[in-house]
Protein backbone atom coordinates (compact mmCIF):
# COMPACT_ATOMS: atom_id res chain seq x y z
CA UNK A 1 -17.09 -4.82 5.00
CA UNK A 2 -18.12 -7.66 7.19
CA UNK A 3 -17.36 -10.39 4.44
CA UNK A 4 -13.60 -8.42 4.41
CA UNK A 5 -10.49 -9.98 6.36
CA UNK A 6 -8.71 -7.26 8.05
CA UNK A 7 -5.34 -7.02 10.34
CA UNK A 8 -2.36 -5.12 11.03
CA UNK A 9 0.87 -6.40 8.52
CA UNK A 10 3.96 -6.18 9.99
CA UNK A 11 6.55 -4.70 7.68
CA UNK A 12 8.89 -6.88 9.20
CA UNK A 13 7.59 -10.22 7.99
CA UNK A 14 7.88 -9.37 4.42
CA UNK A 15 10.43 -10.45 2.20
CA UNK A 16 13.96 -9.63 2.77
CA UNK A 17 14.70 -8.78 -1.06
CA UNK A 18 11.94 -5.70 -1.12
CA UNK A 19 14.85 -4.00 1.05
CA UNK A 20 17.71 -5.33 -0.76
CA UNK A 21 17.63 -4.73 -3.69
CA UNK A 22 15.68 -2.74 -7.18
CA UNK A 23 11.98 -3.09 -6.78
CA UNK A 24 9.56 -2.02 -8.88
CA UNK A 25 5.74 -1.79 -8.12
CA UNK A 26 3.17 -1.45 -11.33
CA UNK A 27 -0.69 -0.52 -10.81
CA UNK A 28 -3.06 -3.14 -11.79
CA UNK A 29 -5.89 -0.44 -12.02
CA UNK A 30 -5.43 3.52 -12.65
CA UNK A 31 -4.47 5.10 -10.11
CA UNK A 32 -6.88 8.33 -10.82
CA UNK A 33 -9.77 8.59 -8.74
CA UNK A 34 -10.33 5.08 -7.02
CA UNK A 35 -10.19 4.44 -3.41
CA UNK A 36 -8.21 0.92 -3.96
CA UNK A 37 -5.57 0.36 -6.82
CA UNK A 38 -4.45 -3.12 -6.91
CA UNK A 39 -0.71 -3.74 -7.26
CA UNK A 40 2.40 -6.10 -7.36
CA UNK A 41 6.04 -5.44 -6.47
CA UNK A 42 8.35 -7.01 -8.77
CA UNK A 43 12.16 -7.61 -7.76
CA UNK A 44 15.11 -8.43 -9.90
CA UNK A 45 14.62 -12.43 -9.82
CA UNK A 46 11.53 -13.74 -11.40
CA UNK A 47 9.96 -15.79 -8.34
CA UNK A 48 10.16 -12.21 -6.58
CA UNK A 49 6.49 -10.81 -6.88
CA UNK A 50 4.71 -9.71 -4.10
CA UNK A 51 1.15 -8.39 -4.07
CA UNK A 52 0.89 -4.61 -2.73
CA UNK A 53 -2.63 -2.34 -2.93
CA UNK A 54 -3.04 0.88 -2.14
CA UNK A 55 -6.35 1.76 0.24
CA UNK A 56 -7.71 4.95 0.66
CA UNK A 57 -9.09 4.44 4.08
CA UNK A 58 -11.89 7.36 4.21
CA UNK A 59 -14.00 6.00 0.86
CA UNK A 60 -17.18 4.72 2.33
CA UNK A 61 -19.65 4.00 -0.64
CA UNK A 62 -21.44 1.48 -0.79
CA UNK A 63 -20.24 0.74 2.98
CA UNK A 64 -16.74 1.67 4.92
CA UNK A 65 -13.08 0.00 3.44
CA UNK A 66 -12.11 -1.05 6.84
CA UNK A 67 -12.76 -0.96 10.42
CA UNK A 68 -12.82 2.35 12.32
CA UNK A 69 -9.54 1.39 14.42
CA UNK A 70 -7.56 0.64 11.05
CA UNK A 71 -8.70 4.25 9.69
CA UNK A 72 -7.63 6.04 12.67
CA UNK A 73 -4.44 3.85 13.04
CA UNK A 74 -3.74 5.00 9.29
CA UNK A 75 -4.66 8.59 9.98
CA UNK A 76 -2.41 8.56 12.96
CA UNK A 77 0.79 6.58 11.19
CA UNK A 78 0.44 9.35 8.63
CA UNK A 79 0.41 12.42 10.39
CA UNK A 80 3.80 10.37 11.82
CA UNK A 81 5.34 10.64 8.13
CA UNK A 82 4.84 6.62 8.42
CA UNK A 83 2.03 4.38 6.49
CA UNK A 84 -0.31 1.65 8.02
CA UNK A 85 0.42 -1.46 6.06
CA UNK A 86 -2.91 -4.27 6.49
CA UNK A 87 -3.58 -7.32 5.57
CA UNK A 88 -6.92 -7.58 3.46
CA UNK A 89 -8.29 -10.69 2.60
CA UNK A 90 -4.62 -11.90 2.04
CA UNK A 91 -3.48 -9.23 0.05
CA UNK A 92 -0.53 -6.84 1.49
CA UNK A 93 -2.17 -3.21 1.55
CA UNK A 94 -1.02 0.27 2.31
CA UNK A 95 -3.93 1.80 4.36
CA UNK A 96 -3.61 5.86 2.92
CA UNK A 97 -5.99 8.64 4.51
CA UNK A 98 -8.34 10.18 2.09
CA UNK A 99 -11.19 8.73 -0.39
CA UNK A 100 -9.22 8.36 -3.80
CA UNK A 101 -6.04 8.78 -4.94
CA UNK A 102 -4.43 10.49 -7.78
CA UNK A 103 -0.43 9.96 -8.73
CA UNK A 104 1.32 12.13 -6.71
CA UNK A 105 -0.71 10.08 -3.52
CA UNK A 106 -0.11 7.36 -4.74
CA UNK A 107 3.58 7.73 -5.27
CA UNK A 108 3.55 9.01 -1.57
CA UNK A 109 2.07 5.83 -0.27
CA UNK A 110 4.70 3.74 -1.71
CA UNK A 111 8.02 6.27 -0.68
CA UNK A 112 6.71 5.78 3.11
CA UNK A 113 6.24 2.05 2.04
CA UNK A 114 10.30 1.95 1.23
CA UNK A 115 10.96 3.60 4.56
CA UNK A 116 8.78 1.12 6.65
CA UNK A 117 10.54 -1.91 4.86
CA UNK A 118 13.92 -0.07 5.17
CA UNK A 119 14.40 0.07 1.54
CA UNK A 120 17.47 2.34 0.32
CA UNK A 121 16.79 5.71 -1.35
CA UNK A 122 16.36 5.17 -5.25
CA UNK A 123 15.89 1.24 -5.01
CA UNK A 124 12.15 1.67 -6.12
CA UNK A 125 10.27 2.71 -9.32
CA UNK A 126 6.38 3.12 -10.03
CA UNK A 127 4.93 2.39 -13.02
CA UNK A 128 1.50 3.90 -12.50
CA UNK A 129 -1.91 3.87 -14.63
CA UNK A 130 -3.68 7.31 -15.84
């Protein structure tokens, strides 16, 4: 974990078109059973990509995913209804509680990612890996 670059994201600095428009987000990795499934969000405009991973904050084998005060910020943002979005190593992640995920988590993770952005109802769709 030391070799790891972790921080807070603000929701805020994003791109404006996540929250304007249709989105999609497609799993790089199935989403059964890991703690971290890579990710990119794809809007309607080619040059829109953005990179978005999924963390499950409580795996800890071979060593912890993140620092102690990033868990319990997750765990508390969750309890909230809200998610923890980090940056790690440069890549935009949603920090989740729990040590894998499985679809219905995962799908979870990304609703409370459309509220945090302020993304209308129905503007997203997940194509997840089995």
């Amino acid at each position: 974990m030391s070799e790891r670059r972790t921080a807070v994201a603000d929701p805020f600095d994003l791109p404006e078109w996540l929250a304007t428009g249709d989105v999609v987000w497609r799993a790089d990795d199935s989403v059964v059973g890991g703690g971290r499934v890579g990710g990119t969000l794809t809007g309607q405009e080619p040059e829109q990509r953005l990179v978005l991973d999924l963390l499950a904050v409580d795996a800890a084998v071979p060593g912890p995913v993140c620092e102690e005060v990033h868990r319990t910020e997750a765990h508390h943002a969750w309890q909230r209804g809200e998610s923890l979005l980090l940056d790690v190593d440069g890549r935009v992640t949603i920090a989740v509680p729990g040590y894998a995920f499985d679809a219905d988590l995962a799908t979870e993770a990304l609703r409370r990612f459309t509220r945090a952005i302020g993304a209308k109802a129905g503007s997203y769709a997940v194509q997840i890996r089995l």
